[in-house]
Protein backbone atom coordinates (compact mmCIF):
# COMPACT_ATOMS: atom_id res chain seq x y z
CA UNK A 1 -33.20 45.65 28.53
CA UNK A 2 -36.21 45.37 31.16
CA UNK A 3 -39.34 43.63 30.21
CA UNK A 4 -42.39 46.06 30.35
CA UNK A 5 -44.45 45.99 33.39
CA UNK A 6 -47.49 44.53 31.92
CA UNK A 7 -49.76 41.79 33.42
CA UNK A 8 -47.68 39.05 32.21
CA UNK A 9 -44.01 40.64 30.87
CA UNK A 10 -42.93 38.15 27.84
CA UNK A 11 -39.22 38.35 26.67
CA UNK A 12 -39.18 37.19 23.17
CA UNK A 13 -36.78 36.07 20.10
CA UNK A 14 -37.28 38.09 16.82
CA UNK A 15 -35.95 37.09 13.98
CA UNK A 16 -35.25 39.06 10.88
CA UNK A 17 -33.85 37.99 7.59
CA UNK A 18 -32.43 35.20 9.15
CA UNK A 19 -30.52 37.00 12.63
CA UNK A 20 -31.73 36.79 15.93
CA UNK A 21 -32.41 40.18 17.63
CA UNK A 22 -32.81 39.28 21.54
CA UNK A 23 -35.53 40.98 24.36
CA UNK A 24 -38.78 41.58 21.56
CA UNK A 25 -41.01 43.15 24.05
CA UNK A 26 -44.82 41.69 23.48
CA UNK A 27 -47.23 44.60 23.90
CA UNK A 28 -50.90 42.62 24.75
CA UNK A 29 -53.17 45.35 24.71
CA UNK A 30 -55.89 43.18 26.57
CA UNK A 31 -56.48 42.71 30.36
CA UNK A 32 -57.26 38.76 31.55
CA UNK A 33 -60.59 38.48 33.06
CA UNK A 34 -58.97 38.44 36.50
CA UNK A 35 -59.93 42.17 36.70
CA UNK A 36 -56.40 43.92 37.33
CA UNK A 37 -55.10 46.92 35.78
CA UNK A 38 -53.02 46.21 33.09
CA UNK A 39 -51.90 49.83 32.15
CA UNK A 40 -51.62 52.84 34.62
CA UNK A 41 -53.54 54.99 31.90
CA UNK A 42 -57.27 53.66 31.01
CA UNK A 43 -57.97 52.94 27.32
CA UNK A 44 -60.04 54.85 25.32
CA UNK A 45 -63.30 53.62 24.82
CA UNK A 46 -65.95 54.02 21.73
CA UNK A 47 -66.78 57.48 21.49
CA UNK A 48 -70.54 58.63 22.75
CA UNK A 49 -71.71 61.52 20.02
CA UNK A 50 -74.68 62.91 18.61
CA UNK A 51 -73.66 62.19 14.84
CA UNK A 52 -75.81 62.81 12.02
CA UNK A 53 -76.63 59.76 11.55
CA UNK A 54 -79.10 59.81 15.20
CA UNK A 55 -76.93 57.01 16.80
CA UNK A 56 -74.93 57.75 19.89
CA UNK A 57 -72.22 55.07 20.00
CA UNK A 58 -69.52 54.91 17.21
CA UNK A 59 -66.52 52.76 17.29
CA UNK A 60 -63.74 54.03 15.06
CA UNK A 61 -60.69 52.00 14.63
CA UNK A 62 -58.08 53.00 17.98
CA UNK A 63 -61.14 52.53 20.37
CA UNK A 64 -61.31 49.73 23.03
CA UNK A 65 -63.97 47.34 22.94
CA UNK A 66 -64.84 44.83 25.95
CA UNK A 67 -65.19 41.00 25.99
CA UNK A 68 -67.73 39.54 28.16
CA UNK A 69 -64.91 37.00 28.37
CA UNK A 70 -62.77 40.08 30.57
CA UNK A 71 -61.08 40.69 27.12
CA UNK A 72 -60.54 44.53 26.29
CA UNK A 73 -58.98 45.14 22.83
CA UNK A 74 -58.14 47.91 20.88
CA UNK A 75 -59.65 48.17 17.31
CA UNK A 76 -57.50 48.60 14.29
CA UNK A 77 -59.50 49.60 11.79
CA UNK A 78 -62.98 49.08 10.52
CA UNK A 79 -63.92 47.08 7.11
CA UNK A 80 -67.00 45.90 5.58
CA UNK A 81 -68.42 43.33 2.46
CA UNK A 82 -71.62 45.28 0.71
CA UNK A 83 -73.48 45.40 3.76
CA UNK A 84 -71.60 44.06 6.70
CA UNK A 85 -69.10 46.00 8.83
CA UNK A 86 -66.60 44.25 11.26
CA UNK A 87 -63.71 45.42 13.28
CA UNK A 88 -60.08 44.00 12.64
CA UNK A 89 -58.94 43.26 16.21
CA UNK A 90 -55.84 41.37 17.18
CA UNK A 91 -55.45 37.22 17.12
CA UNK A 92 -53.94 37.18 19.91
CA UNK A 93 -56.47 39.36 22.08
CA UNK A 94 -59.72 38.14 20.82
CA UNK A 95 -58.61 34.29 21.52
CA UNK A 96 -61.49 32.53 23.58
CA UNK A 97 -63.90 35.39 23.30
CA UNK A 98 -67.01 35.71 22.04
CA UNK A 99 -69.63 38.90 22.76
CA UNK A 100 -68.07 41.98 22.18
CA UNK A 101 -69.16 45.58 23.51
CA UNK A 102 -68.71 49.56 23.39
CA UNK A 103 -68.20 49.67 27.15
CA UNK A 104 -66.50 48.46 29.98
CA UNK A 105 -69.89 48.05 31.48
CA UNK A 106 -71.20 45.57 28.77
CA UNK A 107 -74.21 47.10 28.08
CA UNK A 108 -73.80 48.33 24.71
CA UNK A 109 -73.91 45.21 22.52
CA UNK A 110 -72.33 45.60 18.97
CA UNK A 111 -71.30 42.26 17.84
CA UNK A 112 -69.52 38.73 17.80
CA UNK A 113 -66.39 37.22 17.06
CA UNK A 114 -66.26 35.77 13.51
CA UNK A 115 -62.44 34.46 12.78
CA UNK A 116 -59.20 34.29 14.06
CA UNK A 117 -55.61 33.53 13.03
CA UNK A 118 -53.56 33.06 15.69
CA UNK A 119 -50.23 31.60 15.45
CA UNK A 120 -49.14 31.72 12.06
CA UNK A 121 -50.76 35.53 11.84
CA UNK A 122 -51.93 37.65 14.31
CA UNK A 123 -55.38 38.69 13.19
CA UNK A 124 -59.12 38.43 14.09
CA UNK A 125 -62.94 39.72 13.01
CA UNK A 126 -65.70 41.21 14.64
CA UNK A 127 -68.45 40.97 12.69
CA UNK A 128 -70.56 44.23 14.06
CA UNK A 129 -74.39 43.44 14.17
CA UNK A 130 -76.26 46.13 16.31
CA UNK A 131 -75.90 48.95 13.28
CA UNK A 132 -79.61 50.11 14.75
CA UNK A 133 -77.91 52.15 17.69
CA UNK A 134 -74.03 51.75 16.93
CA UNK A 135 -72.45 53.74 13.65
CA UNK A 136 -69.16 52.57 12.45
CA UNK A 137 -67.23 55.03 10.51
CA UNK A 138 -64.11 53.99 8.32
CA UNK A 139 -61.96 56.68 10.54
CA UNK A 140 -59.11 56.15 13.00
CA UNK A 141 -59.73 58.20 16.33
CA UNK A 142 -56.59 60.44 17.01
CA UNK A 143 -56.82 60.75 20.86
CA UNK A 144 -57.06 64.77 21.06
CA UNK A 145 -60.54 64.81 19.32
CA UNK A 146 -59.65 64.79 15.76
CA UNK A 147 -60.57 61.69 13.35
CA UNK A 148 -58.15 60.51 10.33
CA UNK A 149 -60.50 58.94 7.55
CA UNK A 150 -59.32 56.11 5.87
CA UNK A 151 -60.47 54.83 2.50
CA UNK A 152 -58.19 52.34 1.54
CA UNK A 153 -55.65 49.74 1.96
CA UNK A 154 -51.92 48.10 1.36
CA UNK A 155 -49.07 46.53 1.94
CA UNK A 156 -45.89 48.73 3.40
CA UNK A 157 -42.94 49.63 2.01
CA UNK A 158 -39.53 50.15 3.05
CA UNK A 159 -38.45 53.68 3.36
CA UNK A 160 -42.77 54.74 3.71
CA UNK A 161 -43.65 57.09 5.95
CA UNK A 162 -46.48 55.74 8.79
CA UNK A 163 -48.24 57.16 11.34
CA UNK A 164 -49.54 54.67 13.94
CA UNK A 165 -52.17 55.19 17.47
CA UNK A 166 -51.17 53.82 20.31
CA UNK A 167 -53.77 54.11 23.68
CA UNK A 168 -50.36 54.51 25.30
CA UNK A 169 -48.27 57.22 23.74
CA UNK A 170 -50.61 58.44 21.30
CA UNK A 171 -50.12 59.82 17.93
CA UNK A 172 -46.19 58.48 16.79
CA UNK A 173 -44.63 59.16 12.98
CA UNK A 174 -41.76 57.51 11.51
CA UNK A 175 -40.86 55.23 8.40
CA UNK A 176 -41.13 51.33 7.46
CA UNK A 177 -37.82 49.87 8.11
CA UNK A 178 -38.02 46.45 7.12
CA UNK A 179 -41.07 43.59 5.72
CA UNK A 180 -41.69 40.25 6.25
CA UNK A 181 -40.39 39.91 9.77
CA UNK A 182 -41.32 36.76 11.63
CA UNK A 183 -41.60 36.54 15.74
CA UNK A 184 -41.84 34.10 18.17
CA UNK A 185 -44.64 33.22 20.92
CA UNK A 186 -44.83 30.25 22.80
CA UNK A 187 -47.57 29.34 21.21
CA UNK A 188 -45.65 29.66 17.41
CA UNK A 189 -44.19 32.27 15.07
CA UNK A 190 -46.30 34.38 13.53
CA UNK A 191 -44.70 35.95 9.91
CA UNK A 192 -45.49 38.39 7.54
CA UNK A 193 -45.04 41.29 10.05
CA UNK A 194 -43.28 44.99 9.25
CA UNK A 195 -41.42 46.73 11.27
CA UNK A 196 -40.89 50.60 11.86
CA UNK A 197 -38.69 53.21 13.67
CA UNK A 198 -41.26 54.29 16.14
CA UNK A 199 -41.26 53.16 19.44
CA UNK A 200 -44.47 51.78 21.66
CA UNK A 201 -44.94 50.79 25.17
CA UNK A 202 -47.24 48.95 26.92
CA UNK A 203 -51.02 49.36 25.95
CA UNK A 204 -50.36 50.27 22.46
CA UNK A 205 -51.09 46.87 21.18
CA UNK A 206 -53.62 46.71 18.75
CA UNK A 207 -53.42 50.62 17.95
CA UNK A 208 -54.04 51.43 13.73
CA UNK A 209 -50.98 52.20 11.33
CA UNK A 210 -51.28 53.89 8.33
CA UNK A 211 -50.49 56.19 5.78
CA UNK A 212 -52.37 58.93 5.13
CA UNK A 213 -55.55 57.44 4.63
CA UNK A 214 -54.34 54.12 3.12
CA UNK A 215 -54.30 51.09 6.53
CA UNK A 216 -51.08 49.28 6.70
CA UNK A 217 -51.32 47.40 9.79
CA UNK A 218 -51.91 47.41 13.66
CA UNK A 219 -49.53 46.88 16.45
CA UNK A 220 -48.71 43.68 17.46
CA UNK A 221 -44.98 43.94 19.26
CA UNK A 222 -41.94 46.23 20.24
CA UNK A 223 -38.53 45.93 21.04
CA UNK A 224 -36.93 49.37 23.31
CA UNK A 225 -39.68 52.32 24.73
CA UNK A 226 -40.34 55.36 24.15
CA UNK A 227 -37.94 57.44 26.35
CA UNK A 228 -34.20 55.37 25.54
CA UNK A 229 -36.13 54.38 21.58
CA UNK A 230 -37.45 51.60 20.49
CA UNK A 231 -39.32 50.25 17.42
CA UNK A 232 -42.91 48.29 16.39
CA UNK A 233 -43.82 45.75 14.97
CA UNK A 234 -47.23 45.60 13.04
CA UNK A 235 -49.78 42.48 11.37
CA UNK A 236 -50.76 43.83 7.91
CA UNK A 237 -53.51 44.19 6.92
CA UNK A 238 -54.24 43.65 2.98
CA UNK A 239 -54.15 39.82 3.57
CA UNK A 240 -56.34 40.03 6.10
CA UNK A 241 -58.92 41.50 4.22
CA UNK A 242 -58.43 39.38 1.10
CA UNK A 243 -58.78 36.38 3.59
CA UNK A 244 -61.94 37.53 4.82
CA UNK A 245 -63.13 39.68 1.47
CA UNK A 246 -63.40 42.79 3.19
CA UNK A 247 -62.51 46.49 1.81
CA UNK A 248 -62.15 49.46 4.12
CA UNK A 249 -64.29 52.33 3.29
């Protein structure tokens, strides 16, 4: 099998209850701060609107947010304590960055970096500050307009039915097909990671899972495409929160 096309094409080792399964596709849903095109279709940025609320930025989990470091990663799902919100953003992506924005022009500020696990998990926090002028809502943008809310949280299931966003292919359905997966980076293993029938390509990294409205996880690897099949691999995301004391809303 043929690495992806992406800035820098990995070929990994997965292993899964103790087997090696060769050629894990890593799907980085960033772009170094070199400047090239990663992806031949542009992410989705925060969406402009004129909400209820008065402000015109919101950033839903699924949109792309911007690095002043040249980091652009996609946002799984947003989270809060009593009256702080943050974004749950990939380990991997966020490493060495800082500043985060709601466009690729860096003009609309909305907040900083404020932990990261990466190896071991692949997980970070953006701890949104500029509520004033940027609204937050607990929903996952669908890509065709529409908005799935999500209220809660927990940990998958074999056999569960998931949906998950990719800035890629969009909208994908299929079921949880095995837990506590561990893969490999050069930098170490990270563990703890599900894995489903549905397949992802390149850009997708990052995207939300879920069920329903209950978060599960967000994209973090793939093995196969989307035209011969392939499946994902996800971080999940109830530790996260518990590490960090967050509750989606």
């Amino acid at each position: 099998m043929s690495p992806y096309r992406i800035e820098r094409p990995f070929r990994r080792t997965l292993r899964t209850a103790g087997s090696a399964v060769a050629a894990l596709t890593l799907l980085l849903g960033w772009s170094a701060a070199t400047g090239s095109t990663a992806y031949a279709q542009e992410p989705a940025a925060a969406t402009a609107s004129t909400a209820a609320s008065g402000k015109v930025v919101q950033v839903r989990g699924g949109n792309l947010i911007y690095s002043s470091s040249g980091a652009r990663c996609t946002v799984g799902f947003n989270a809060r304590t009593s009256a702080t919100f943050f974004g749950l953003v990939s380990g991997r992506c966020a490493q060495g960055t800082s500043n985060w924005y709601a466009d690729a022009a860096l003009t609309v500020f909305i907040g900083t970096t404020a932990g990261s696990s990466f190896p071991g998990n692949d997980y970070a926090l953006v701890r949104y500050i500029n509520s004033s002028t940027v609204a937050f809502p607990g929903e996952v943008a669908l890509g065709s307009g529409g908005n799935q809310d999500i209220t809660g949280a927990a940990n998958p299931t074999v056999g569960q039915s998931l949906c998950h966003v990719g800035r890629t292919t969009g909208v994908r359905c299929g079921t949880v097909t095995a837990v506590n997966v561990t893969v490999n980076y050069p930098e170490g293993s990270v563990s703890g990671l599900f894995r489903s029938n549905i397949c992802s390509e390149p850009g997708d990294a990052g995207g939300p899972a879920f069920s329903g409205g209950t978060a599960l996880g967000i994209i973090v690897a793939s093995s196969g495409n989307c035209s011969s099949g392939g499946v994902t691999y996800y971080q999940p995301v109830v530790e996260w929160l518990s590490v960090y004391g967050l509750s989606i809303y």
